[in-house]
Protein backbone atom coordinates (compact mmCIF):
# COMPACT_ATOMS: atom_id res chain seq x y z
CA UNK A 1 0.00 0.00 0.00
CA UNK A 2 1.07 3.35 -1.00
CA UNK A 3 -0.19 5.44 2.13
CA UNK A 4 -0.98 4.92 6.03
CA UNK A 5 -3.57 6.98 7.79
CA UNK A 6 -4.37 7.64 11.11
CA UNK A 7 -7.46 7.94 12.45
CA UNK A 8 -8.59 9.82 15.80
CA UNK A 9 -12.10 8.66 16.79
CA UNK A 10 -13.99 5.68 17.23
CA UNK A 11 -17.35 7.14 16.33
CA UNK A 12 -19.80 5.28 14.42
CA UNK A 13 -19.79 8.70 12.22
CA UNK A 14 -16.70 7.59 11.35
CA UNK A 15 -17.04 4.17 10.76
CA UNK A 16 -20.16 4.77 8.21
CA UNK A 17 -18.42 7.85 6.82
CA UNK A 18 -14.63 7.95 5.96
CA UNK A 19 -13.93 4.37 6.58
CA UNK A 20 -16.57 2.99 4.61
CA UNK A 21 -15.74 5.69 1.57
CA UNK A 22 -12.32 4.37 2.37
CA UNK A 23 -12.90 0.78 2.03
CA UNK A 24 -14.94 1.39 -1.40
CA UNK A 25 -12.35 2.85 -2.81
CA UNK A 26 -9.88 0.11 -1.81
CA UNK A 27 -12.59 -2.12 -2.91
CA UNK A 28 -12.52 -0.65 -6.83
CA UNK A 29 -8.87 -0.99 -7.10
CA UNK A 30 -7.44 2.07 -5.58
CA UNK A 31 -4.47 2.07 -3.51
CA UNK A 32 -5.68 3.35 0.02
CA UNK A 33 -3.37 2.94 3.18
CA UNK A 34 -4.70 0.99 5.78
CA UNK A 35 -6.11 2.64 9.31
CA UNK A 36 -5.04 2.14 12.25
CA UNK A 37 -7.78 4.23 15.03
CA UNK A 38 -6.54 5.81 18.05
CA UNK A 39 -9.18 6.16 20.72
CA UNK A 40 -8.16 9.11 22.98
CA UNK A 41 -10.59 9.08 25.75
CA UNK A 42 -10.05 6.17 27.80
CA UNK A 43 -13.75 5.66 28.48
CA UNK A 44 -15.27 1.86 28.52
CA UNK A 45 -16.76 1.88 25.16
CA UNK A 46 -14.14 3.55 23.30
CA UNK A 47 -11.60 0.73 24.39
CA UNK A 48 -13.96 -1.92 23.73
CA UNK A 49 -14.26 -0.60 19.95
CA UNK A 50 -10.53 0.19 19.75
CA UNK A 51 -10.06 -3.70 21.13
CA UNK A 52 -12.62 -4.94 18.13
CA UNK A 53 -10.64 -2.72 15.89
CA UNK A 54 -7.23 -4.50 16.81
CA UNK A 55 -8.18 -7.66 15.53
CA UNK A 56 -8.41 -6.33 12.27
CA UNK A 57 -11.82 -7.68 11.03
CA UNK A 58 -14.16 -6.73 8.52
CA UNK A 59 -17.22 -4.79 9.95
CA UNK A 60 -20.36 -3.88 8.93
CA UNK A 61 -22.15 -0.88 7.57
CA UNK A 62 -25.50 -1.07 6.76
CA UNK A 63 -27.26 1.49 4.58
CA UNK A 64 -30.67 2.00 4.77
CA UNK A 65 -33.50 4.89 3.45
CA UNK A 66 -34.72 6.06 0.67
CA UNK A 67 -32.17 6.76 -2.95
CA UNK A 68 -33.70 8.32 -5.92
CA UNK A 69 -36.85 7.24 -4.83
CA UNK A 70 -36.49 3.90 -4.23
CA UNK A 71 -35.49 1.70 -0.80
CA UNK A 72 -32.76 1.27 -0.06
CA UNK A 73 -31.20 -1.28 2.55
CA UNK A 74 -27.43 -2.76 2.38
CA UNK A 75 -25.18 -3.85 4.19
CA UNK A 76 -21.16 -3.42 3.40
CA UNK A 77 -18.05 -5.14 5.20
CA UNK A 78 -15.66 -2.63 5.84
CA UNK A 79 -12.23 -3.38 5.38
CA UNK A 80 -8.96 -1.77 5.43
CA UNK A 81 -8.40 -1.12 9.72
CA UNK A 82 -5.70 -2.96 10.36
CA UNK A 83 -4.70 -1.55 14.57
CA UNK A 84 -6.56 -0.32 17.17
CA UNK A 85 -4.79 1.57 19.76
CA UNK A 86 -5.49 3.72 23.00
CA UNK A 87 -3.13 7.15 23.18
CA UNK A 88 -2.74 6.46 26.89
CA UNK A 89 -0.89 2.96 27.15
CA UNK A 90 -0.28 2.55 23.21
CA UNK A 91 2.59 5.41 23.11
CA UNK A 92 5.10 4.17 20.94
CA UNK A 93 2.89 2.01 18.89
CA UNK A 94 0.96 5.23 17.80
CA UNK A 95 4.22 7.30 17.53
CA UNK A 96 5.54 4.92 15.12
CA UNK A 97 2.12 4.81 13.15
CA UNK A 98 1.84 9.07 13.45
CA UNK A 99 5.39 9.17 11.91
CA UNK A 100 4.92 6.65 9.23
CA UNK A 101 1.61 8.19 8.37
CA UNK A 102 0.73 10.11 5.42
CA UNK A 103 -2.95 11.51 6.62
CA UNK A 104 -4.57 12.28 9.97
CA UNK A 105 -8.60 12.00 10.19
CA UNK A 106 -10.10 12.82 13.30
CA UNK A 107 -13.52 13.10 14.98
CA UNK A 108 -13.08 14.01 18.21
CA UNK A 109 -16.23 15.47 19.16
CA UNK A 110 -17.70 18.63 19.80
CA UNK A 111 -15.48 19.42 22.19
CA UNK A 112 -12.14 18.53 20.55
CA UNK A 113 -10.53 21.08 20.29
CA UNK A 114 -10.55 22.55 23.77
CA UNK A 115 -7.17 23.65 25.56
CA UNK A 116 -6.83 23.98 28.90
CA UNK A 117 -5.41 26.99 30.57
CA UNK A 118 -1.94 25.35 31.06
CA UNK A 119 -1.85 23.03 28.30
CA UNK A 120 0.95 20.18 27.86
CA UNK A 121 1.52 19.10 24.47
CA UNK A 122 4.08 16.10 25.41
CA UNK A 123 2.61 12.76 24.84
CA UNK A 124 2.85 12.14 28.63
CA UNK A 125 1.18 15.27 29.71
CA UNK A 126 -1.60 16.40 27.33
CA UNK A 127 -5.12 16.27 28.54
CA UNK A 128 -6.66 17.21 24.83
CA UNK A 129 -6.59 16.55 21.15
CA UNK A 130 -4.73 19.68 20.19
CA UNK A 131 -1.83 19.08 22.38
CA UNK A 132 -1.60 15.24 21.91
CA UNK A 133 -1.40 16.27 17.97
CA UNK A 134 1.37 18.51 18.21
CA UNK A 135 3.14 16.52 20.62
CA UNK A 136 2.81 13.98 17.54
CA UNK A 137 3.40 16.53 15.09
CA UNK A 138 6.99 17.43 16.93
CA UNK A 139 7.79 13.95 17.17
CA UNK A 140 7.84 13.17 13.27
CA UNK A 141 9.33 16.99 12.64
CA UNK A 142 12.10 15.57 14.97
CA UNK A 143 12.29 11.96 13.48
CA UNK A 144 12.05 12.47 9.35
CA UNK A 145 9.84 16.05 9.02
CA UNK A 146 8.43 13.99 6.10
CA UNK A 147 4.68 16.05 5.17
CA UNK A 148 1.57 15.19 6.41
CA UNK A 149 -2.09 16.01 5.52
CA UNK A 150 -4.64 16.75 8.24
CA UNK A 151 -8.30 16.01 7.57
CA UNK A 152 -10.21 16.76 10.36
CA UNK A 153 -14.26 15.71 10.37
CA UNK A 154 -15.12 18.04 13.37
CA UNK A 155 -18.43 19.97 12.76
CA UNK A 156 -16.93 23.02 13.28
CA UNK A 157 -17.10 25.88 10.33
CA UNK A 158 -13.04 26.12 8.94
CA UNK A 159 -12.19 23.11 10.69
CA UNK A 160 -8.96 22.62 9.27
CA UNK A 161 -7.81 26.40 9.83
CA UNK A 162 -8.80 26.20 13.19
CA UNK A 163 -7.18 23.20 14.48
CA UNK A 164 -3.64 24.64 12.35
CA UNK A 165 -4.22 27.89 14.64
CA UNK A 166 -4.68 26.64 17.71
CA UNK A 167 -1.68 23.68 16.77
CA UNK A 168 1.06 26.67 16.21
CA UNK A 169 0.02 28.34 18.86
CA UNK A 170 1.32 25.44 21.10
CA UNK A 171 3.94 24.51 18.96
CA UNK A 172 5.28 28.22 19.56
CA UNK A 173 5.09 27.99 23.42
CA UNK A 174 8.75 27.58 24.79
CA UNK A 175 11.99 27.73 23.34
CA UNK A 176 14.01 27.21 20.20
CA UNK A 177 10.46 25.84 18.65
CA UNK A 178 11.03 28.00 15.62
CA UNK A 179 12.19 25.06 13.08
CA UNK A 180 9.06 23.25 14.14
CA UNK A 181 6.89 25.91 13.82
CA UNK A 182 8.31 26.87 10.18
CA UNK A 183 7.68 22.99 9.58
CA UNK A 184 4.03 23.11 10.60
CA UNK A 185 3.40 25.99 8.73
CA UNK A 186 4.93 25.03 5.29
CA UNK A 187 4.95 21.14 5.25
CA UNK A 188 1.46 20.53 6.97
CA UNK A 189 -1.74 20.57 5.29
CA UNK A 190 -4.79 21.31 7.40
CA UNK A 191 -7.72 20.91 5.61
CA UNK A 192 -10.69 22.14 5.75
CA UNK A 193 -13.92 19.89 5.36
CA UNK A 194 -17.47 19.45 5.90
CA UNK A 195 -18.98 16.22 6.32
CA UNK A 196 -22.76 15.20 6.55
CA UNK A 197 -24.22 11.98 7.19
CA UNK A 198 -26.67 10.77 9.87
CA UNK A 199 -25.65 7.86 11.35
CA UNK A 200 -28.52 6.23 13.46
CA UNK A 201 -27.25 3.57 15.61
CA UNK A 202 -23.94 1.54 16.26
CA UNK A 203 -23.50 -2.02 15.86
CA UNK A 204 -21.88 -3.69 18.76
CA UNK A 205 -18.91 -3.84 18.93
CA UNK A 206 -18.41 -2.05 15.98
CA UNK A 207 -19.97 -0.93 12.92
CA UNK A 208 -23.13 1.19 12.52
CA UNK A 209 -26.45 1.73 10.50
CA UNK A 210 -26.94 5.26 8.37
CA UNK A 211 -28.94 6.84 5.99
CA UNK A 212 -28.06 6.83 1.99
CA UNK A 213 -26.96 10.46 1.98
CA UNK A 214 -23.50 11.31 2.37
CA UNK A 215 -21.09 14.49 1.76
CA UNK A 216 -17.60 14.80 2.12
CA UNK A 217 -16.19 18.20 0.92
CA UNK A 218 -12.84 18.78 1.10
CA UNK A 219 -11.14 22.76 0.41
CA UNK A 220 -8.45 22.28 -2.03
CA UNK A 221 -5.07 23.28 -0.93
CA UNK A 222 -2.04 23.99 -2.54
CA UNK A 223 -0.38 20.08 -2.59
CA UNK A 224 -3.29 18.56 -0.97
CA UNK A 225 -4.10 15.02 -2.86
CA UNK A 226 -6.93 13.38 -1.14
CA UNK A 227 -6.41 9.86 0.13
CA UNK A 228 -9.21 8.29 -2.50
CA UNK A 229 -11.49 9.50 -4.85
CA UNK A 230 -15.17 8.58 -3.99
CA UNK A 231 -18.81 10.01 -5.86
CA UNK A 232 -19.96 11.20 -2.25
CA UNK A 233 -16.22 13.04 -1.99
CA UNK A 234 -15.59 16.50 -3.49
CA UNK A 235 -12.73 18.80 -3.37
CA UNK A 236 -13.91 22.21 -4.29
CA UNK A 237 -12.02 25.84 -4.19
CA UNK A 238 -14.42 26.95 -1.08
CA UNK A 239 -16.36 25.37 1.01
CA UNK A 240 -18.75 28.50 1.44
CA UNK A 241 -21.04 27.48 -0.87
CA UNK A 242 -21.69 23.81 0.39
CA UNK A 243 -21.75 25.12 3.83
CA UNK A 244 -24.79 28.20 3.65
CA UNK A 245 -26.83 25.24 1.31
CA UNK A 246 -26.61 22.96 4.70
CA UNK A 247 -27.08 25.36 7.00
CA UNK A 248 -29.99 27.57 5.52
CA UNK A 249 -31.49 24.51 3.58
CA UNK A 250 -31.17 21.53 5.62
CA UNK A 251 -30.57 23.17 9.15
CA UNK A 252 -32.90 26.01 8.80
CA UNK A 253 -35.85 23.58 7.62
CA UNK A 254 -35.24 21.22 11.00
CA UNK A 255 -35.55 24.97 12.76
CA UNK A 256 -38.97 25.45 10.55
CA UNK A 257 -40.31 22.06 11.84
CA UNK A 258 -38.74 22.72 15.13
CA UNK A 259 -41.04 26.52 15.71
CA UNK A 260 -43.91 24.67 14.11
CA UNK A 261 -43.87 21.77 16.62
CA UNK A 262 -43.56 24.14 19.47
CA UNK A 263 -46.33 26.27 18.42
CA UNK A 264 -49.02 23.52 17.71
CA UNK A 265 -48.32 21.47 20.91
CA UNK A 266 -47.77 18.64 19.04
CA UNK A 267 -46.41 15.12 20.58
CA UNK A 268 -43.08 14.66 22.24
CA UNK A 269 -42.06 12.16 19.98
CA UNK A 270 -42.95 13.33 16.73
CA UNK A 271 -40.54 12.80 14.22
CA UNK A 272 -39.24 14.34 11.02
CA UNK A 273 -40.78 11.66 9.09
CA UNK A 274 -43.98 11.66 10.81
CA UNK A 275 -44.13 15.44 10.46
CA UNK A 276 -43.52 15.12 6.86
CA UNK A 277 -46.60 13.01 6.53
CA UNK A 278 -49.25 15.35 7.23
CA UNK A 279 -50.28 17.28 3.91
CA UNK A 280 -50.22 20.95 5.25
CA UNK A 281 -46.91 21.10 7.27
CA UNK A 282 -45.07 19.72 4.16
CA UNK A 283 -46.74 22.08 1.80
CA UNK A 284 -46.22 24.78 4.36
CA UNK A 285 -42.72 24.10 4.39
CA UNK A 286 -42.02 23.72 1.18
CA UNK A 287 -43.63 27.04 0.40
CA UNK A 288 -41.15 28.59 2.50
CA UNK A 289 -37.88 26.63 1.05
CA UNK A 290 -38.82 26.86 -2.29
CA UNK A 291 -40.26 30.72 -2.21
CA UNK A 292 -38.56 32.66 0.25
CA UNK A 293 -34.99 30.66 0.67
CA UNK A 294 -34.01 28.78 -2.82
CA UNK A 295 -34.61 32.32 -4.69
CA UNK A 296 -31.98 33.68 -2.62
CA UNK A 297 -28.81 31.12 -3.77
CA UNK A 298 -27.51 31.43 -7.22
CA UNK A 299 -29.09 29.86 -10.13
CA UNK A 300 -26.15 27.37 -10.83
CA UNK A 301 -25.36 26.50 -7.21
CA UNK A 302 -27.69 23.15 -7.36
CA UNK A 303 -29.58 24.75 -4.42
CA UNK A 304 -33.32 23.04 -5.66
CA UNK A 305 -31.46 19.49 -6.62
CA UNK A 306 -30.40 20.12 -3.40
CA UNK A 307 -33.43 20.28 -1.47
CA UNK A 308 -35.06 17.60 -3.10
CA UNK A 309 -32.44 15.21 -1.35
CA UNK A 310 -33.59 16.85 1.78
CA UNK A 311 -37.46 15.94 1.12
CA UNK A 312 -36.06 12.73 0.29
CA UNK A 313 -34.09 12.25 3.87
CA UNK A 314 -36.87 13.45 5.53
CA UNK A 315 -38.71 11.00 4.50
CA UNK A 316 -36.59 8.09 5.16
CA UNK A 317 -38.41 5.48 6.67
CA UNK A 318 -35.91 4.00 8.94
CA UNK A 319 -35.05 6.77 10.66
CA UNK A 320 -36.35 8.15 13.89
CA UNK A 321 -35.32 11.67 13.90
CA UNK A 322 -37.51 13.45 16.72
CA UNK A 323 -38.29 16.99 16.50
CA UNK A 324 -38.10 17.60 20.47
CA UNK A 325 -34.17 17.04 19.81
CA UNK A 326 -33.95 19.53 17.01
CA UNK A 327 -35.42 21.82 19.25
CA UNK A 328 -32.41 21.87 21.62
CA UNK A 329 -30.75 25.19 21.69
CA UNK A 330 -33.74 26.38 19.41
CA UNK A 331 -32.83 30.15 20.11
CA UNK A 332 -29.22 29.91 19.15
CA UNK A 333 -30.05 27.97 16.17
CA UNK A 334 -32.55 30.69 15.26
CA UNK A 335 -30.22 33.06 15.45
CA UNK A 336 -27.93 31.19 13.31
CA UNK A 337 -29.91 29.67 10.78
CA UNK A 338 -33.13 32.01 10.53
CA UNK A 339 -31.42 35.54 10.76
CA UNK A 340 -28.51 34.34 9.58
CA UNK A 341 -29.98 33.60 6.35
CA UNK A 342 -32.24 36.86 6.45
CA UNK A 343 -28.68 38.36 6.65
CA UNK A 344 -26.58 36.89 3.97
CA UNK A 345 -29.83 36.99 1.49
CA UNK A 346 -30.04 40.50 2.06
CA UNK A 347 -26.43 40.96 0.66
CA UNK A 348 -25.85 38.30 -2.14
CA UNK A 349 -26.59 39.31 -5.44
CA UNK A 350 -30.17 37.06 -6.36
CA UNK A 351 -31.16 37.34 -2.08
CA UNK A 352 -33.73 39.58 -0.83
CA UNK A 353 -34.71 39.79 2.96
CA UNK A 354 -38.06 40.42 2.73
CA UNK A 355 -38.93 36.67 3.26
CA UNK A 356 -42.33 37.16 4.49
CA UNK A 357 -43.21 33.53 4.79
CA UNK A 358 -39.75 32.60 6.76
CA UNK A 359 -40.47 35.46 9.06
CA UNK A 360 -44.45 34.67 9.37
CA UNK A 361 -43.49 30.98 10.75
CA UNK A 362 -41.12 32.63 13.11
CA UNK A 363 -42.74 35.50 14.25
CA UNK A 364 -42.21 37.14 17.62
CA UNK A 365 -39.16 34.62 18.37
CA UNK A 366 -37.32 36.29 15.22
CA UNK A 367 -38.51 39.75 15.76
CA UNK A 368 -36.86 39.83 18.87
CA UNK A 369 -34.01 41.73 18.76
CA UNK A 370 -34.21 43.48 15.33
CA UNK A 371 -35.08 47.22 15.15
């Protein structure tokens, strides 16, 4: 094999996401470095996956929901992990891997990249992500300061240009760091990505069940080669445009659903599917996508073909997405998604913020705040 990557995170995101994009692609012929997963938190079921990983067994990945249309349910053995190690009593196993490696995924959650107030970036000492990476990252500037290409899977907007930030500004801490930091800088690629795919349950010990939609964008980068080419993989020039068509389509309709499910009362465990169902909310809805948000994105930026894969994972029929969960945080996400949208239509070129339907469904709980 041509290339070795290492993977931080034992999420079943992961496993139904990158690995199994991974393993197709080493299933039609491509070269694709085996995996070896570093679990990072010590907790009981992260070591019990990282001990299934170990033995270096196919697992499964089944696929199920609705695909053009039509049902779709498969299952996939997903191949290509060949170690499974913990970064607490594994140290020079994963040092050896990290300096042999030529990617990094991780996944580590959506507090990953937190630093404490007297970080430690020493393989003995860290407490976090960002400091166990650059404690890596010095060890294979120190042993070969061969590249490397980062591709982290956080969901966290500029993903890759965040974790390179917060990296050199540990790597600069202390003395005589300046060769490492010049090597971070020139000969590391952070990259930034976006990934979507809902992944509904795990399969003990390892493996998990998700829905046919998936998206892995990757911002290209001067040198960056991905590790495998794959139809739900793109590399584009920005991610800007991938990222408002998630956010304002897909996350700002779960918002929609979200204010109309508090409003009417309606059961605690109503679902996106169920919702969906009933011939006025999805009528109302799509009166709002289609007439006061789609307008707003650029003829040519696949915004409609877009939305009609959302209908079509709304309606998914194996998956139990309840709207009481969406409706976590549902003033932040308003903020976010609804008047976030009401402000970037109001300043791209086709986008106009009159919206009168978006700001009907919302009424006093977007008003707030707005003069």
């Amino acid at each position: 094999m041509t290339s070795a990557i290492v993977q931080f995170g034992t999420s079943r995101f992961l496993q139904a996401h990158a690995d199994l994009m991974l393993s197709q692609a080493r299933d039609a012929g491509q070269e694709v470095g085996a995996v070896t997963v570093i679990e990072t938190t010590g907790s009981p079921a992260s070591r019990a996956r990282v001990a299934a990983f170990a033995k270096g067994h196919p697992f499964p990945v089944r696929i199920r929901g609705l695909e053009h249309g039509k049902t779709r349910d498969t299952t996939y053995d997903v191949r290509g992990i060949e170690a499974g190690l913990s970064a607490r009593t594994d140290v020079p196993a994963l040092r050896e891997a990290f300096i042999n490696a030529r990617y990094v995924l991780s996944n580590t959650g959506d507090k990953g990249y937190a630093v404490p107030e007297d970080p430690d970036p020493t393989l003995n000492g860290w407490s976090g992500f960002p400091e166990l990476l650059t404690a890596l990252l010095r060890e294979r500037f120190e042993a070969s300061g061969t590249p490397l290409t980062l591709l982290p899977c956080e969901l966290i907007s500029r993903n890759g240009d965040t974790l390179r930030g917060i990296v050199l500004d540990l790597a600069r801490r202390g003395a005589g760091n300046a060769a490492f930091v010049r090597w971070v800088q020139d000969r590391c690629i952070f990259v930034n990505a976006l990934v979507d795919r809902i992944v509904s349950e795990p399969i003990d010990p390892v493996g998990a069940v998700a829905e046919p939609y998936a998206l892995w964008a990757l911002e290209a980068r001067p040198g960056f080669v991905p590790p495998c080419t794959h139809d739900q993989m793109v590399v584009v020039p920005d991610l800007g445009p991938i990222e408002r068509k998630k956010l304002f389509i897909l996350n700002l309709s779960h918002t929609l659903l979200a204010q109309r499910w508090l409003d009417r009362g309606a059961p605690e465990r109503l679902t996106v599917r169920e919702a969906m169902t009933d011939a006025k909310t999805r009528a109302w809805l799509d009166s709002i996508v289609t007439q006061d948000i789609l307008p707003a994105f650029p003829a040519d930026d696949g915004a409609f073909a877009y939305w009609a894969q959302c209908r079509e994972r709304f309606d998914n029929p194996f998956l139990d997405h309840r709207i009481a969960d969406i409706a976590n945080n549902h003033t932040a996400k308003i903020e976010r998604r609804a008047r976030g949208f009401l402000s970037w239509a109001g300043s791209s070129d086709a986008g106009s913020a009159t919206c009168p339907r978006l700001r009907a469904a919302f009424g006093d709980a977007l008003s707030e705040g707005e003069a």
